[in-house]
Structures are given as C-alpha cells and as structure tokens.
C-alpha atoms as a PDB file:
ATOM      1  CA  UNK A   1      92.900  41.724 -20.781  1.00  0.00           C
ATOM      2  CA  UNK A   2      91.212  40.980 -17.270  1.00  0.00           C
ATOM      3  CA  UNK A   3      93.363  42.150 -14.382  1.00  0.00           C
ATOM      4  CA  UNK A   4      93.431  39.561 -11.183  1.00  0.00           C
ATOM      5  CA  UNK A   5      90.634  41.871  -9.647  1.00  0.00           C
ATOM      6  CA  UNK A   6      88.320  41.580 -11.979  1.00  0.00           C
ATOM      7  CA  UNK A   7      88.146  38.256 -12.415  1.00  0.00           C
ATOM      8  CA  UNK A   8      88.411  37.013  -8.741  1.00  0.00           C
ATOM      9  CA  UNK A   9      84.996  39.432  -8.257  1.00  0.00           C
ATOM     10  CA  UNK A  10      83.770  37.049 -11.374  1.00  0.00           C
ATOM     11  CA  UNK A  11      84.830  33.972  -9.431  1.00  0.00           C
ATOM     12  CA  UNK A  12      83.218  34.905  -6.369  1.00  0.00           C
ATOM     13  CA  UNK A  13      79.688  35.820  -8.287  1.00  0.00           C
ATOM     14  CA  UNK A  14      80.011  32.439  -9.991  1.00  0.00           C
ATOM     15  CA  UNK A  15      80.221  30.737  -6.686  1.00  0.00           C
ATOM     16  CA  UNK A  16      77.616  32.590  -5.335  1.00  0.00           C
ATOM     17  CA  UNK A  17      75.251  32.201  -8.196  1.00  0.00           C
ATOM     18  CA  UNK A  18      76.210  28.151  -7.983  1.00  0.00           C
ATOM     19  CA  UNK A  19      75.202  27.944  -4.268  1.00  0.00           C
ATOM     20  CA  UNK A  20      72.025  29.932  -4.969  1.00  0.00           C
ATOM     21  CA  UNK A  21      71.166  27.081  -8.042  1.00  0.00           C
ATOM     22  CA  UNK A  22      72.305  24.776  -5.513  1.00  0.00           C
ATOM     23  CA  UNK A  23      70.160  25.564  -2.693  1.00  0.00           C
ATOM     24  CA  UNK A  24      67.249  26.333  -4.892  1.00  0.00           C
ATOM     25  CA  UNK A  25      67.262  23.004  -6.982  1.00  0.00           C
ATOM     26  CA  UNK A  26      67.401  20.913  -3.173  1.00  0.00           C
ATOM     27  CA  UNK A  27      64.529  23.220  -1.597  1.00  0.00           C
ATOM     28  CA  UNK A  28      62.477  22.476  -5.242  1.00  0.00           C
ATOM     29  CA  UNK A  29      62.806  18.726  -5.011  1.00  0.00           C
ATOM     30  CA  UNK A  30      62.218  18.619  -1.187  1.00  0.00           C
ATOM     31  CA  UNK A  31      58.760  20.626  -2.225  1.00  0.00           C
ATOM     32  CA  UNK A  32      58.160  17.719  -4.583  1.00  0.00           C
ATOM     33  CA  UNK A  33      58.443  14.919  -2.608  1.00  0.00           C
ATOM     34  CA  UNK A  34      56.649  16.692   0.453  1.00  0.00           C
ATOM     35  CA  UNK A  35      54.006  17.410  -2.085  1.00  0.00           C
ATOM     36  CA  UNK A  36      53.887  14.376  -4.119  1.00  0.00           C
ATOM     37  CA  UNK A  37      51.979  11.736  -1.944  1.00  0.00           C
ATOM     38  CA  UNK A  38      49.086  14.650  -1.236  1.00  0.00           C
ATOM     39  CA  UNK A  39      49.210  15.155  -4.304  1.00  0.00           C
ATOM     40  CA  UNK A  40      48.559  11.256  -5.343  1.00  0.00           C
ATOM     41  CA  UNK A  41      46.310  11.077  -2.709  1.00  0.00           C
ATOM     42  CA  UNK A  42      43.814  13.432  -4.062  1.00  0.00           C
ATOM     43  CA  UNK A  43      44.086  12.359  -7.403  1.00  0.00           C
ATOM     44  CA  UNK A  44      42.640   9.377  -6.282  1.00  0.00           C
ATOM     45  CA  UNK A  45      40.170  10.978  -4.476  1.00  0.00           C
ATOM     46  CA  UNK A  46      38.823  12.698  -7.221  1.00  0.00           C
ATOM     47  CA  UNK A  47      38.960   9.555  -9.201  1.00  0.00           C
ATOM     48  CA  UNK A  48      36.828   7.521  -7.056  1.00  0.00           C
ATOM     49  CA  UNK A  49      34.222  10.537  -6.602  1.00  0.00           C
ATOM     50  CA  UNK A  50      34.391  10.551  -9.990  1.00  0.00           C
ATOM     51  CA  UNK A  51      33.507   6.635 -10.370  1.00  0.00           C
ATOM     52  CA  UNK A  52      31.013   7.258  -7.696  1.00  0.00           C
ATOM     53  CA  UNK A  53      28.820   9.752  -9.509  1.00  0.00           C
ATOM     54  CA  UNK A  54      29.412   7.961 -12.882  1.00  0.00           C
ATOM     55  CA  UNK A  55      27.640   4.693 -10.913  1.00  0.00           C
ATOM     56  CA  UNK A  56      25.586   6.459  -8.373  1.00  0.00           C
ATOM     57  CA  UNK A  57      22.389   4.013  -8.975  1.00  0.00           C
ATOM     58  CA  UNK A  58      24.526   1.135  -7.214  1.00  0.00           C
ATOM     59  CA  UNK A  59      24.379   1.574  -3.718  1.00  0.00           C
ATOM     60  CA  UNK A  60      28.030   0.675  -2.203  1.00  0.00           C
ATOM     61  CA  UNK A  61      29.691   0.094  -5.401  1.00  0.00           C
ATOM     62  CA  UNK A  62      33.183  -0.415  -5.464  1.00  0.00           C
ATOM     63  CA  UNK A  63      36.015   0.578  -8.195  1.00  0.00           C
ATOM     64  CA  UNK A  64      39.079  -1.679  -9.136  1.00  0.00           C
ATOM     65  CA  UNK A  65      41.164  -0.454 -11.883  1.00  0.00           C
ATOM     66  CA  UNK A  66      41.573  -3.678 -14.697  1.00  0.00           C
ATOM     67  CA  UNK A  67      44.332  -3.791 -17.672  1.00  0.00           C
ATOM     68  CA  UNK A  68      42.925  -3.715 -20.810  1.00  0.00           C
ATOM     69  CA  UNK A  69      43.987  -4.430 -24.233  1.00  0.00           C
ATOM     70  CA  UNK A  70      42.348  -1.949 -27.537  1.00  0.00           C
ATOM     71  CA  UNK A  71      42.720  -2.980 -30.432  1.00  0.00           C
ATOM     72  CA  UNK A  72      44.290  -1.036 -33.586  1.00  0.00           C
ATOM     73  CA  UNK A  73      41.053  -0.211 -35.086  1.00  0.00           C
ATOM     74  CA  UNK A  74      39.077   0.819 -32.011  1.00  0.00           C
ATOM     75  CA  UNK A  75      41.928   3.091 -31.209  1.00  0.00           C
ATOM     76  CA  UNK A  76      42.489   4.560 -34.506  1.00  0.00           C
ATOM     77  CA  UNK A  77      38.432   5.227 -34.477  1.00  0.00           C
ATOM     78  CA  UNK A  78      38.475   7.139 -31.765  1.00  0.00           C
ATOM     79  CA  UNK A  79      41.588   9.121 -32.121  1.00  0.00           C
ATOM     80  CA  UNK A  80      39.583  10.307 -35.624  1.00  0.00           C
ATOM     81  CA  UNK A  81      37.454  11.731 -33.467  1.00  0.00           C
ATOM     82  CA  UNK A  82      39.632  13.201 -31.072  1.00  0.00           C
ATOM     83  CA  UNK A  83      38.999  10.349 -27.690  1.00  0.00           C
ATOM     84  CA  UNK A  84      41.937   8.278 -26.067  1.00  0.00           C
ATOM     85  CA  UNK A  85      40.681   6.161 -23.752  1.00  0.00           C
ATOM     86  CA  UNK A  86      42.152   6.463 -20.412  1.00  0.00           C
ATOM     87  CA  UNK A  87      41.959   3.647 -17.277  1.00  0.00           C
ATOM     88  CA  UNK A  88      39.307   1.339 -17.148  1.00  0.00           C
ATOM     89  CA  UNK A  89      37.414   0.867 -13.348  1.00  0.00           C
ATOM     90  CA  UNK A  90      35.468  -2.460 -13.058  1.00  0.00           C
ATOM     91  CA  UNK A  91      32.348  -1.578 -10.311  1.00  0.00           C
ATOM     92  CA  UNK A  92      31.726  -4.496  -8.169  1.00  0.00           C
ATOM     93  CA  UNK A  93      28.700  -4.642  -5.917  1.00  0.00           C
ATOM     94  CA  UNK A  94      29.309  -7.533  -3.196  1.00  0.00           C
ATOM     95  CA  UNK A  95      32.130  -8.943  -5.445  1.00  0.00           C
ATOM     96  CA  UNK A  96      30.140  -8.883  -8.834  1.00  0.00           C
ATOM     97  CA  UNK A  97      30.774  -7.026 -11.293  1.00  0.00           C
ATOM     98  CA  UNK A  98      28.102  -5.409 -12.564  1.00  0.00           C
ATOM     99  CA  UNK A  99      29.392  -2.379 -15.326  1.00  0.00           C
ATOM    100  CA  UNK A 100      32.488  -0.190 -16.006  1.00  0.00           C
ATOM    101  CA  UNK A 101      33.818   3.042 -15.430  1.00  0.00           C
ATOM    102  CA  UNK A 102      35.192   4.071 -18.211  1.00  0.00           C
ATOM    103  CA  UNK A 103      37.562   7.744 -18.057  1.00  0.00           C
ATOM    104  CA  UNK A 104      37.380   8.659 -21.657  1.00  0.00           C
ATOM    105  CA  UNK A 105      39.485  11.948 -22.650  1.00  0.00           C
ATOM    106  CA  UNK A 106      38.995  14.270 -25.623  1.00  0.00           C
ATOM    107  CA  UNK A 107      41.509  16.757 -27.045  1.00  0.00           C
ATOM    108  CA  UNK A 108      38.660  18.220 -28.778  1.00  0.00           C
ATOM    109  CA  UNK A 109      37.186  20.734 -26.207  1.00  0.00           C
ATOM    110  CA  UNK A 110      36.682  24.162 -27.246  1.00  0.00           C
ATOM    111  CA  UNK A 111      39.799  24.988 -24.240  1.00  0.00           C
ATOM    112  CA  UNK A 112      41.858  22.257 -23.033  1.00  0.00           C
ATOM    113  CA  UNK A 113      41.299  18.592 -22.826  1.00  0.00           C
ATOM    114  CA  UNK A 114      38.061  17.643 -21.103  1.00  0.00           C
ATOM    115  CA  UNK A 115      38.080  14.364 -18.717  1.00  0.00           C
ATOM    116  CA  UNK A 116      35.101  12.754 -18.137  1.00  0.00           C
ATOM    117  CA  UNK A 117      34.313   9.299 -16.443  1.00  0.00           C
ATOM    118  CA  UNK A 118      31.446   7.082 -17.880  1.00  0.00           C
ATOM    119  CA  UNK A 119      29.573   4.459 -15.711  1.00  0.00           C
ATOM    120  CA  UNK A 120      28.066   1.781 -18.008  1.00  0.00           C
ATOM    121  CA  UNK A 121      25.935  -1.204 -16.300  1.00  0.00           C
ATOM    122  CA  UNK A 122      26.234  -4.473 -17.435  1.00  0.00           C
ATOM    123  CA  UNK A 123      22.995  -4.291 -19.072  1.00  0.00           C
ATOM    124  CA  UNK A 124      25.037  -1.463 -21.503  1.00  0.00           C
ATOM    125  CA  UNK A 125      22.479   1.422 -20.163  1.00  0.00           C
ATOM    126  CA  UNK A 126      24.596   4.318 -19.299  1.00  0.00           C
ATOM    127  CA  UNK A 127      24.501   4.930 -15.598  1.00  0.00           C
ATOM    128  CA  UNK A 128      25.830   8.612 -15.139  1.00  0.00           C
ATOM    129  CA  UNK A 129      28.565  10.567 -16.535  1.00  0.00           C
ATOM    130  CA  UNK A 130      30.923  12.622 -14.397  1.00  0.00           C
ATOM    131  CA  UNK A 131      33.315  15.415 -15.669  1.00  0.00           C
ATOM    132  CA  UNK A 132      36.714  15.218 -13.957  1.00  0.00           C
ATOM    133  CA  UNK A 133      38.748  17.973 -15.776  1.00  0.00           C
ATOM    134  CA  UNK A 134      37.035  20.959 -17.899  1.00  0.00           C
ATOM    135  CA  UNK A 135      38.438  24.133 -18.940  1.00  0.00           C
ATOM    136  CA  UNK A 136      35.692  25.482 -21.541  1.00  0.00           C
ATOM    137  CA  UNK A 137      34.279  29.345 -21.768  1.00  0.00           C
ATOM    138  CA  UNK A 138      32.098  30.197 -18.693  1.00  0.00           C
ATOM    139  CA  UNK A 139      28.348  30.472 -19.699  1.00  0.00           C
ATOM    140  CA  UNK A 140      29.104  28.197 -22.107  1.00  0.00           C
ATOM    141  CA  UNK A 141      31.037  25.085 -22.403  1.00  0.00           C
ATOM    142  CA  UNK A 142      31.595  25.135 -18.658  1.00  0.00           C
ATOM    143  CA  UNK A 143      28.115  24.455 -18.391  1.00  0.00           C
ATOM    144  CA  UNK A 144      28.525  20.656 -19.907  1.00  0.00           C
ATOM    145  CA  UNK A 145      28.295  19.098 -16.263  1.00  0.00           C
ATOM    146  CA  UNK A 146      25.313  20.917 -15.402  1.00  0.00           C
ATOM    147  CA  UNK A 147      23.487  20.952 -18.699  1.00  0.00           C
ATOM    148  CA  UNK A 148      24.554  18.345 -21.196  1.00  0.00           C
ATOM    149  CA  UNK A 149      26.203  15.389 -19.042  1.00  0.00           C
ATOM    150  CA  UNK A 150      22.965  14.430 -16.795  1.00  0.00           C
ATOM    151  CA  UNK A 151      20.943  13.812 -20.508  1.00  0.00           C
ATOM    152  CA  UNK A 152      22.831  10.967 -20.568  1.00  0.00           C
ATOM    153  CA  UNK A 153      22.131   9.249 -17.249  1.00  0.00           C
ATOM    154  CA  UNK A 154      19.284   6.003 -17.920  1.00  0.00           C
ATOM    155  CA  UNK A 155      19.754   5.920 -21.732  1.00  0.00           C
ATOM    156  CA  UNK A 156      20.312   2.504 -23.468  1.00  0.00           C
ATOM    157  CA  UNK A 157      21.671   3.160 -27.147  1.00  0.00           C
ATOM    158  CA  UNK A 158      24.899   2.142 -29.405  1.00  0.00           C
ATOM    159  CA  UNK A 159      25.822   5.341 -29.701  1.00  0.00           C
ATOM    160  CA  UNK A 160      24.658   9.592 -29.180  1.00  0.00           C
ATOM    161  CA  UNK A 161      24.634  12.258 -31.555  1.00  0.00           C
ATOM    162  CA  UNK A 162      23.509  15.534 -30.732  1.00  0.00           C
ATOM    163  CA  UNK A 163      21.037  18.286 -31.736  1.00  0.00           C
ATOM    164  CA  UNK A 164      20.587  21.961 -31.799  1.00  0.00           C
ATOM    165  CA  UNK A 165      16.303  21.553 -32.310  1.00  0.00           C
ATOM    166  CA  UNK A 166      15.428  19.604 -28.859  1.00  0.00           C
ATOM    167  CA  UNK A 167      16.105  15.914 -28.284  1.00  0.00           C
ATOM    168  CA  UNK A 168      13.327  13.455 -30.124  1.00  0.00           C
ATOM    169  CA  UNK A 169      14.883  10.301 -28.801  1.00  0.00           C
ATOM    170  CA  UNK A 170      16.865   8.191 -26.471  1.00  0.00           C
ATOM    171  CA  UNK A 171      20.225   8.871 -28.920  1.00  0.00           C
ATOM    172  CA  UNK A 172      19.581  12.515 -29.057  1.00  0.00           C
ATOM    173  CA  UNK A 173      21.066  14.692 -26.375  1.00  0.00           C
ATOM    174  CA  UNK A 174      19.852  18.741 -26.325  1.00  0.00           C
ATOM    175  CA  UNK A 175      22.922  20.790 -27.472  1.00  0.00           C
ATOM    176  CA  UNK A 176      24.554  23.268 -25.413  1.00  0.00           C
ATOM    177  CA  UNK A 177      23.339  26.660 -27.024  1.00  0.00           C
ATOM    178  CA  UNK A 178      26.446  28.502 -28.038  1.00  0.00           C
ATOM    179  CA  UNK A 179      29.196  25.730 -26.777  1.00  0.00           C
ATOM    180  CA  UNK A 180      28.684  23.405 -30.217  1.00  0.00           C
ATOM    181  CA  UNK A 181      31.885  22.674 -29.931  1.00  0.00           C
ATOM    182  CA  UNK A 182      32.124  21.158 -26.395  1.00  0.00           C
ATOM    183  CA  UNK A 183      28.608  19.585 -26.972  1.00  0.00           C
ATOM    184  CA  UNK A 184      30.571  17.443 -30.082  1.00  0.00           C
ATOM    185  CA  UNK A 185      33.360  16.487 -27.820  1.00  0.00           C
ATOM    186  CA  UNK A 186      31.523  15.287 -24.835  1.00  0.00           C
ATOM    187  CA  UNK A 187      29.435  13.176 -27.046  1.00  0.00           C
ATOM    188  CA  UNK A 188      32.249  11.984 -28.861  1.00  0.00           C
ATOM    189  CA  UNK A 189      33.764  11.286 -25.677  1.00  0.00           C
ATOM    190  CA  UNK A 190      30.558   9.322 -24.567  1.00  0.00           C
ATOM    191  CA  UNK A 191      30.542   7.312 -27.483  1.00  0.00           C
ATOM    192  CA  UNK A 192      33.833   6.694 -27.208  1.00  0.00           C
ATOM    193  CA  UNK A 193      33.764   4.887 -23.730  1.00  0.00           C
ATOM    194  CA  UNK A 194      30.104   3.387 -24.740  1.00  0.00           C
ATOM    195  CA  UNK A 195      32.002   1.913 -27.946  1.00  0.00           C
ATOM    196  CA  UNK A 196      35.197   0.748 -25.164  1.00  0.00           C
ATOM    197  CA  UNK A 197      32.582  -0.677 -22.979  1.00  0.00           C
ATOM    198  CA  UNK A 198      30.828  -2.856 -25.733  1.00  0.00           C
ATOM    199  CA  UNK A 199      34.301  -4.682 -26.302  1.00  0.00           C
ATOM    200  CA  UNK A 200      34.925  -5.133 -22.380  1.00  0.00           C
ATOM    201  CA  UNK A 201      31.016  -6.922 -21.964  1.00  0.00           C
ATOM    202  CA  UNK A 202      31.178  -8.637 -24.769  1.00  0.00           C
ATOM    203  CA  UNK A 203      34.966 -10.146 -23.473  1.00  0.00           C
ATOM    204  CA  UNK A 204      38.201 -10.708 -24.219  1.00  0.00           C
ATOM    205  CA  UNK A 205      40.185  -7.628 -23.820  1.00  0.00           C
ATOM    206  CA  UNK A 206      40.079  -7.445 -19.736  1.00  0.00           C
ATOM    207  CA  UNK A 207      43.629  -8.902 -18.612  1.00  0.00           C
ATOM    208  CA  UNK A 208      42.862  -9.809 -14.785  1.00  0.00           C
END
C-alpha cells in the first residue's frame, strides 16, 4: 500500500504534467491560428500562379472558381484510372470566358499524389499545364514539369497516350525515360481534366 508521501509526490507530478499539456495544447492552437491565414494566403497564391501558367497565352486572364456537378460515370472513369478532379477555375478575359482551369489530381504517381492544373481554351486546345504538387524520384519523375508537361502546351486532341519510341503525333507525348510510371499518371491526369473540360464546354454541369 502507498503511504501519504508517495502519493502526494504522484499528485504533484500529475498536476505538473496537466499544466505542461495545458500550456502546450494553448501555445499549439495559438501557432495555428497565427499561422492559418498565411497559410491560406499562399495557397492561393500558388493556385493562381498555377492558373496563370496553365493559361499563359491570354494576356490578363483572370480565374474565378465555378461549382460543378460530375456525373457518376465520369467520376467512376477516372477514379479507374487513378484522377479525382479537384476545383474548377473559369478564365475570363474582359468578362468572357474563354477556357477552364482545370486542377486534376492523381494518386497514381510513382511517390505521392501529383497536382497539376490544366488550362483548356474554349476552342478545347490545351493551353499549358502547370504542376502544383510533385513528390517523384529526382532525375526522374521530378523531371515531369520540365520534360513531359510543356509537350502538351498547343495540342488539340480528345485525349493523350504516351510513348517510349518518340512522339509521331499531336496525341503522342515523348515518355519520361526511366519515370514510366509518372509519365502514365500525368497523362492520365491530362486526360482526365481534358475529358472534365469537354462536359463543362459542351454545358450543363457549371452551377453559377
């Protein structure tokens, strides 16, 4: 049995430990809301650099974030192939719209998930696309935005596939040598956004 001593000394470390959890759990959410607007901030940042570059060929273009409605079998496509669309940007140029923005995200990347942001004109030529989040091998997959993201720039197709013997059309993009498998989830990814922008132009899934 514990004599008085020993368990006022338990008492006292209990309170001690308690004030310590105390202090630490008011100085942690303090951080977080100093933090949290930056934070936000920057995120959006990103995101409209990110819009930018995916619609660089339009001179002042402007991004507004639209609702938008998927259907079942559009989103059961692409999660076959690994792609959740993510929030849709409408560019406007003097008030008319004139493409999307597209952030299309696959769970396929050879790391983590790989972010990228789409600009398709109105016309349904891609305009650019812009990687927002990569973690793949360096040398390798990490070499997407430099290497395999710019082949898609100016091309007007339904859809991409890739190859690992040079390009022989529009539809073909130039593998990365060695990264196969983050060359099949950016085009995936593409495709994915191409096949999300096809349903916004042709109308009736944009909820204003």
């Amino acid at each position: 049995m514990k004599n008085k001593s020993d368990v006022t000394v338990m008492m006292k470390e209990a309170g001690i430990l308690f004030v310590i959890t105390l202090v630490a759990g008011i100085l942690l959410g303090f951080v977080h809301e100093l933090t949290r607007e930056p934070i936000r901030l920057q995120k959006e940042k990103a995101v409209q650099e990110a819009c930018t570059a995916a619609f660089s060929d339009v001179e002042g273009a402007e991004f507004k974030a639209v609702e938008t409605e998927w259907g079942n079998e559009l989103t059961e496509e692409l999660a076959g192939c690994g792609v959740e669309i993510g929030t849709v940007y409408e560019a406007l140029q003097n008030g008319t719209c004139c493409g999307y923005v597209v952030e299309s995200v696959t769970s396929r990347g050879y790391g983590d998930d790989i972010v990228l942001y789409v600009g398709i004109a109105a016309d349904g030529t891609v305009s650019g696309v812009s990687v927002l989040e990569i973690s793949e091998t360096v040398g390798l997959g990490m070499e997407a935005p430099k290497v395999l993201t710019p082949q898609f720039a100016g091309r007007k197709v339904n859809q991409f596939s890739y190859t690992k013997t040079g390009s022989r059309g529009l539809a073909e993009v130039d593998a990365i040598s060695g990264a196969t498998v983050t060359t099949e989830a950016v085009v995936n990814a593409v495709n994915g956004a191409l096949r999300a922008a096809q349903d916004l132009l042709q109308g009736g899934v944009v909820n204003e």
